[in-house]
Protein backbone atom coordinates (compact mmCIF):
# COMPACT_ATOMS: atom_id res chain seq x y z
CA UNK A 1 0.00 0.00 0.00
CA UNK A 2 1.39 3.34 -0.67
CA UNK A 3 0.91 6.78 1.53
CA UNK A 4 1.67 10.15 1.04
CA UNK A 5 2.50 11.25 4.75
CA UNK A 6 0.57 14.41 5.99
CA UNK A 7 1.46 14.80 9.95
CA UNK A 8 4.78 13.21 10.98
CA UNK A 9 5.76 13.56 14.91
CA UNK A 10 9.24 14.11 15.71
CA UNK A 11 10.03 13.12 19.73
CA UNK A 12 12.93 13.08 22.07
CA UNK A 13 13.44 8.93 21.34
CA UNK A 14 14.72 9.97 18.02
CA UNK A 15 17.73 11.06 19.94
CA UNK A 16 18.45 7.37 21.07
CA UNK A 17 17.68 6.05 18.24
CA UNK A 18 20.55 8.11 15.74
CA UNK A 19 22.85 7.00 18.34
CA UNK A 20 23.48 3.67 17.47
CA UNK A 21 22.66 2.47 20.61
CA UNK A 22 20.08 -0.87 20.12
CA UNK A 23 17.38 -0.45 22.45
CA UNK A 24 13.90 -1.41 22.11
CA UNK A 25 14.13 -0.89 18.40
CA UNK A 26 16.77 -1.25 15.80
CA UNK A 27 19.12 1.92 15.36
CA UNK A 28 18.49 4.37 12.60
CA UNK A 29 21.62 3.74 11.11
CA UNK A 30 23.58 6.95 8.39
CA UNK A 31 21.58 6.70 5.69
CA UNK A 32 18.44 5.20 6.43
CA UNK A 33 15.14 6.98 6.88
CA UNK A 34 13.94 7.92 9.92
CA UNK A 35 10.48 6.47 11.12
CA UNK A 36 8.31 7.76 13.32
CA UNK A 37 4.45 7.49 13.97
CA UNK A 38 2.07 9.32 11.12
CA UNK A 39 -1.08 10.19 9.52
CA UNK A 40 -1.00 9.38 5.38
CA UNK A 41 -3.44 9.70 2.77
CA UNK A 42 -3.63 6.07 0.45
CA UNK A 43 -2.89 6.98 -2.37
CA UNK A 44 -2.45 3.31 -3.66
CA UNK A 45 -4.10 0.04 -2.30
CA UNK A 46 -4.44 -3.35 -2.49
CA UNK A 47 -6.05 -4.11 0.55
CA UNK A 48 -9.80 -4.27 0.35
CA UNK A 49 -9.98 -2.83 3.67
CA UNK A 50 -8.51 0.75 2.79
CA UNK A 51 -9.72 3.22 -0.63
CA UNK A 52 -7.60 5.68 -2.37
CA UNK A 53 -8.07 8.77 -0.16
CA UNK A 54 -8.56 7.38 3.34
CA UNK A 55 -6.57 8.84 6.27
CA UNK A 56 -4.72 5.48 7.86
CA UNK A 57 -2.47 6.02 11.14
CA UNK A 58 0.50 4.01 11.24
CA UNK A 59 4.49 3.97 11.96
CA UNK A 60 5.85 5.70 8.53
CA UNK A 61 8.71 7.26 7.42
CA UNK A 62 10.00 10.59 7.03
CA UNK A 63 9.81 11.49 3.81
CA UNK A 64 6.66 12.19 1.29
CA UNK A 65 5.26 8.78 0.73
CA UNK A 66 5.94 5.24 1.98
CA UNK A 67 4.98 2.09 1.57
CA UNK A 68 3.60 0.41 4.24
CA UNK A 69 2.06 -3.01 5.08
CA UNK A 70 -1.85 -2.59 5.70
CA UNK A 71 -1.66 -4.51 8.47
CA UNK A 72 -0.12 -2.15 10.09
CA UNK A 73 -1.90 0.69 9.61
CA UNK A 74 -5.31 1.83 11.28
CA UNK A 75 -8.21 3.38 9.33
CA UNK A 76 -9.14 6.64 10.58
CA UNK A 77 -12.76 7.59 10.80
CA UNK A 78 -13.99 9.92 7.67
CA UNK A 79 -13.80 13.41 7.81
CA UNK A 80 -11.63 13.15 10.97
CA UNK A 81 -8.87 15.28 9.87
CA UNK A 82 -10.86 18.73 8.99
CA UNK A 83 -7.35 20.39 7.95
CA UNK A 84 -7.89 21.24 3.99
């Protein structure tokens, strides 16, 4: 399934997690992406479970979109993000 990321959070873990340091997750290592929890718009899916357009919260990545598993992603309720 493929996202294009609209809210990305940025906490104080991130810190641990550039360090190298393996702690309860896997190190973001130079050159990988950082992830982090987010809100995305599908913008591609496979799942029958999600439609091009739906808000899905998830862990994601950050850059503009990502693909993600749908599994692990959560389908927000319509018109729940009154942003546009």
């Amino acid at each position: 399934m493929a996202v294009r990321n609209l809210f990305l959070a940025v906490n104080a873990s991130m810190r641990v997690w550039i360090s190298g340091v393996k702690t309860y997750v896997d190190p973001v290592l130079p050159g990988d992406v950082m992830r982090c929890a987010g809100v995305a718009e599908v913008v591609y899916s496979n799942d029958p479970k999600f439609k091009v357009g739906d808000k899905v919260l998830g862990f994601t990545f950050w850059q503009t979109y990502s693909i993600l598993k749908a599994k692990d992603l959560t389908l927000l309720p319509p018109n729940h993000l009154n942003y546009e």
